[in-house]
Protein backbone atom coordinates (compact mmCIF):
# COMPACT_ATOMS: atom_id res chain seq x y z
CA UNK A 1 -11.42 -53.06 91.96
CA UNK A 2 -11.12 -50.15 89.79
CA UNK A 3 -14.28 -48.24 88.48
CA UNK A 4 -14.70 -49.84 85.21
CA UNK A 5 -13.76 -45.83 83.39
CA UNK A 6 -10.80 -45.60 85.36
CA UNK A 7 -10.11 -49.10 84.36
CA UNK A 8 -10.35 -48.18 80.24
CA UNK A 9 -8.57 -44.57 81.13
CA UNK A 10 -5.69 -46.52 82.20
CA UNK A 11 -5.60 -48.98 79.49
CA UNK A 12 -5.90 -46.48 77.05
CA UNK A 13 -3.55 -43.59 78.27
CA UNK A 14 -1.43 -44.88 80.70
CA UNK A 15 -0.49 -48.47 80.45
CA UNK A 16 2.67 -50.12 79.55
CA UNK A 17 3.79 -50.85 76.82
CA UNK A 18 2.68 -47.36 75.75
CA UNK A 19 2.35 -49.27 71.97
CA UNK A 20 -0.52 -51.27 72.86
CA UNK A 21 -2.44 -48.22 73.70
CA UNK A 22 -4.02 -47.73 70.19
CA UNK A 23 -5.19 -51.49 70.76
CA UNK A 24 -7.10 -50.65 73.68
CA UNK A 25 -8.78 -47.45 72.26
CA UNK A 26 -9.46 -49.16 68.95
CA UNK A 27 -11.40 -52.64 71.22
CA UNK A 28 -13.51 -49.88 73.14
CA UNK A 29 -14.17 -47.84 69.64
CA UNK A 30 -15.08 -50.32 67.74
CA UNK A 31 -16.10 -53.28 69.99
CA UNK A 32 -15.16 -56.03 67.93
CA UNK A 33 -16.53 -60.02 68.73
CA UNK A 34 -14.10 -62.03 66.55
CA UNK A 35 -10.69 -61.22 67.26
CA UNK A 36 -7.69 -63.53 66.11
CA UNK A 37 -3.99 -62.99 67.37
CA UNK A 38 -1.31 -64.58 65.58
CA UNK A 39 1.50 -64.57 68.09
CA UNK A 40 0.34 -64.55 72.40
CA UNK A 41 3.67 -63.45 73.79
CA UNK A 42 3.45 -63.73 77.80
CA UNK A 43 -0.79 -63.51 77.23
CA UNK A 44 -1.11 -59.72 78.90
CA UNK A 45 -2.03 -58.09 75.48
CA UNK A 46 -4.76 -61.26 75.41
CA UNK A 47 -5.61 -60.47 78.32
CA UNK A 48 -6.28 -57.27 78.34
CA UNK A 49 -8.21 -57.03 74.58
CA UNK A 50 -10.24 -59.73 75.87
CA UNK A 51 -11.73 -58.00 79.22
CA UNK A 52 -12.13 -54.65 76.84
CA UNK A 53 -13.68 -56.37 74.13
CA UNK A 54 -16.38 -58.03 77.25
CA UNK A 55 -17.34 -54.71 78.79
CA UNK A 56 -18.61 -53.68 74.94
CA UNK A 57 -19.97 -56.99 74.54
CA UNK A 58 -23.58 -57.26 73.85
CA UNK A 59 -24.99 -60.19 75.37
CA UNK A 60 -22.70 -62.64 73.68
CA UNK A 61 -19.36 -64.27 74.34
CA UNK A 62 -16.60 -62.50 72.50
CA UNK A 63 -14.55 -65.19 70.34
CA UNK A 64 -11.27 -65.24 70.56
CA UNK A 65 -8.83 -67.61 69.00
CA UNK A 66 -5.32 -67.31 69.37
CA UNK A 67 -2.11 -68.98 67.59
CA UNK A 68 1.02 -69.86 68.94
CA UNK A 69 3.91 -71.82 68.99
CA UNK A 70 3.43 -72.06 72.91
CA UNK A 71 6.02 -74.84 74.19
CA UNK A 72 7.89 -74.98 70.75
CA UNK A 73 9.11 -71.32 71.21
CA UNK A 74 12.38 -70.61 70.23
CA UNK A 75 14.47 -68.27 72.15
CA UNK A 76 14.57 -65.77 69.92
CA UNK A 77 10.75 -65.57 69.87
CA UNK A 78 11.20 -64.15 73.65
CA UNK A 79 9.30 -65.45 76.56
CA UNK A 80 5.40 -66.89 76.03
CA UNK A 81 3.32 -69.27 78.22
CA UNK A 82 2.25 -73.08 77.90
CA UNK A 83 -0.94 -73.66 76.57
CA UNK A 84 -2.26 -74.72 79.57
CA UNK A 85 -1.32 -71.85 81.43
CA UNK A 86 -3.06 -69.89 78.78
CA UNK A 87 -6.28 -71.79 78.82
CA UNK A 88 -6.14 -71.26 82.87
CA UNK A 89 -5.82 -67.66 82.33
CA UNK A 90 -7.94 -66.90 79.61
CA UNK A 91 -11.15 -69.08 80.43
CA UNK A 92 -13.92 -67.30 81.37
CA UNK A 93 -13.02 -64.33 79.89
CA UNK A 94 -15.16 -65.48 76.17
CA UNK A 95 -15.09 -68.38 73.67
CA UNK A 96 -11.90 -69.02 73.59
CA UNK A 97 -9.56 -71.05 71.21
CA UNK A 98 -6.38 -71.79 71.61
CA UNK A 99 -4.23 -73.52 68.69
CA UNK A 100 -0.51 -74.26 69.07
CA UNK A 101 1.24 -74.29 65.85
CA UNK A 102 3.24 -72.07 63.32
CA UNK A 103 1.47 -69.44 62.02
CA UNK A 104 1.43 -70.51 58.39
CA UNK A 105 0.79 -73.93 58.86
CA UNK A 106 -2.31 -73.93 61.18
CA UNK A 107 -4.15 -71.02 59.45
CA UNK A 108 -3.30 -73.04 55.74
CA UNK A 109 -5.37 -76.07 58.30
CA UNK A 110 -7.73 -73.82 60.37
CA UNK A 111 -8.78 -70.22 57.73
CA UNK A 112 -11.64 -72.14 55.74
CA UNK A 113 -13.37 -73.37 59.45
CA UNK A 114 -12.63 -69.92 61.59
CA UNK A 115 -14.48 -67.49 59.65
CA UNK A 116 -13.82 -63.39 58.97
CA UNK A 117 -12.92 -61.50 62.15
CA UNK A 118 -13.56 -57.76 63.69
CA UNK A 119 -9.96 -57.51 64.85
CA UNK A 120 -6.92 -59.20 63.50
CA UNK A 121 -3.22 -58.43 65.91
CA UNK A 122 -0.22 -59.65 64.46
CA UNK A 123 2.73 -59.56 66.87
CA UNK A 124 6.04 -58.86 66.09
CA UNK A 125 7.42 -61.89 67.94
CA UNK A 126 5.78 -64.02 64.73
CA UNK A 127 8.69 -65.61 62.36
CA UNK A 128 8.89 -63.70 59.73
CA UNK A 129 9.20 -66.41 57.47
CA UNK A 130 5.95 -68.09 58.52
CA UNK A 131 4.29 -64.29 57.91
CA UNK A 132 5.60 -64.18 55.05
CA UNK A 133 3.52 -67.28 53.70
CA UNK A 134 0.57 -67.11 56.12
CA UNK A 135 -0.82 -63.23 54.68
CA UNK A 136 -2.77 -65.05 52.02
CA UNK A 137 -4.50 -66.87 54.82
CA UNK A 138 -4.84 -63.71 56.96
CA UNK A 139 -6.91 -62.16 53.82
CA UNK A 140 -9.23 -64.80 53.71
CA UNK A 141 -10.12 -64.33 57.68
CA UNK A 142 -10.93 -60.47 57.24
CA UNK A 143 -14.34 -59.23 56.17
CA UNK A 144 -14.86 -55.74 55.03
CA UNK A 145 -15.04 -54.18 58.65
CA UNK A 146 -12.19 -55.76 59.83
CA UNK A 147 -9.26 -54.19 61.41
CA UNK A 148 -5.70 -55.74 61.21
CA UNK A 149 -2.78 -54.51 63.30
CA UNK A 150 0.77 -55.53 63.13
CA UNK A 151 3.24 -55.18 65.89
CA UNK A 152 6.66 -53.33 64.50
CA UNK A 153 9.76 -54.26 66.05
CA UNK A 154 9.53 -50.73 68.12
CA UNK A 155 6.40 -52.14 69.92
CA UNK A 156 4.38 -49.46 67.64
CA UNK A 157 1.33 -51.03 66.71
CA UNK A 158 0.29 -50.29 62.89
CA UNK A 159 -3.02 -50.46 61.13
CA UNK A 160 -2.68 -52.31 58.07
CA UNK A 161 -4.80 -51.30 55.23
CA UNK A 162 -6.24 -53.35 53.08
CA UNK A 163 -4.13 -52.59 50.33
CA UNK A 164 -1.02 -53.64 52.07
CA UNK A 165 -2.83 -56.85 53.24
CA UNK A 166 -3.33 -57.73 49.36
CA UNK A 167 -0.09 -56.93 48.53
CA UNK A 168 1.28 -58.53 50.97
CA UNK A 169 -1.16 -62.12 50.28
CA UNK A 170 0.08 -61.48 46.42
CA UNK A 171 3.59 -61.84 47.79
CA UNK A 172 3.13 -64.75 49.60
CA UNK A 173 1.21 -66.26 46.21
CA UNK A 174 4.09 -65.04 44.26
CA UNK A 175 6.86 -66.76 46.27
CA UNK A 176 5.24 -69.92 46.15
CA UNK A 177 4.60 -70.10 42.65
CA UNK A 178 8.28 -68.90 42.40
């Protein structure tokens, strides 16, 4: 077992993919204790935010909830895991939530119950079409400390400021009134 430094050294300047590295500095920075990710992937990312997000942790669980499609993935959503393999790997490691579903659909369902989060990732792997009408949901799950990332096509990982995130909720409004 690593030294718990060497551990966050490695996460932070050395891991792969090299775009998730600004994830890892920004958990440690800012230790957040709500995080939501819309889109799991093959769970490393969860992983990994989750055991960064414990070392800061101050006596309490971090919560975690996490939204996928899990068995309903379509290929070109690329590989993920079944939701039992994700609640195998990721118990234990906080309060932990896991909700299969699209994205728009369960946080139209779940945003009024989950409360605002510290840290909102958005991967890229998420239908664009659900994204498209799930941002005003997103809005009403940050708080005025929260961070959101979103996951570019590149892998780059982009803050998104608040700005964009109302834009981007008027958007949604605006192509449903349309």
């Amino acid at each position: 077992m690593l030294p718990r430094w060497l551990d966050h050294l490695w996460l932070t300047r050395f891991s792969l993919p090299a775009g998730e590295r600004i994830l890892a500095r920004h958990v440690l920075a800012r230790r957040p204790a709500r995080i939501l990710e819309l889109g799991l992937g093959n769970l490393r990312r969860a992983e990994r935010l989750l055991h960064l997000a414990a070392d800061g942790a101050r006596g309490t669980p971090v919560t975690y909830v996490g939204i996928d499609r899990f068995e309903s993935r379509q290929p070109a959503e690329g590989p993920g895991v079944s939701l039992k393999e994700a609640h195998r790997r990721l118990h234990g490691l906080g309060s932990v939530r896991l909700v299969p579903g699209n994205v728009d659909s369960t946080l139209s369902r779940l945003c009024n119950h989950l409360g605002a989060f510290d840290l909102v990732v958005v991967a890229a792997d998420t239908p664009p079409r659900e994204l498209e009408r799930a941002w005003l949901f997103v809005q009403r799950l940050v708080g005025t400390d929260t961070t959101v990332f979103v996951e570019s096509r590149g892998g780059a990982w982009v803050p998104l400021s608040r700005s964009q995130l109302a834009d981007l909720a008027s958007a949604s409004v605006q192509r449903r009134a349309g």
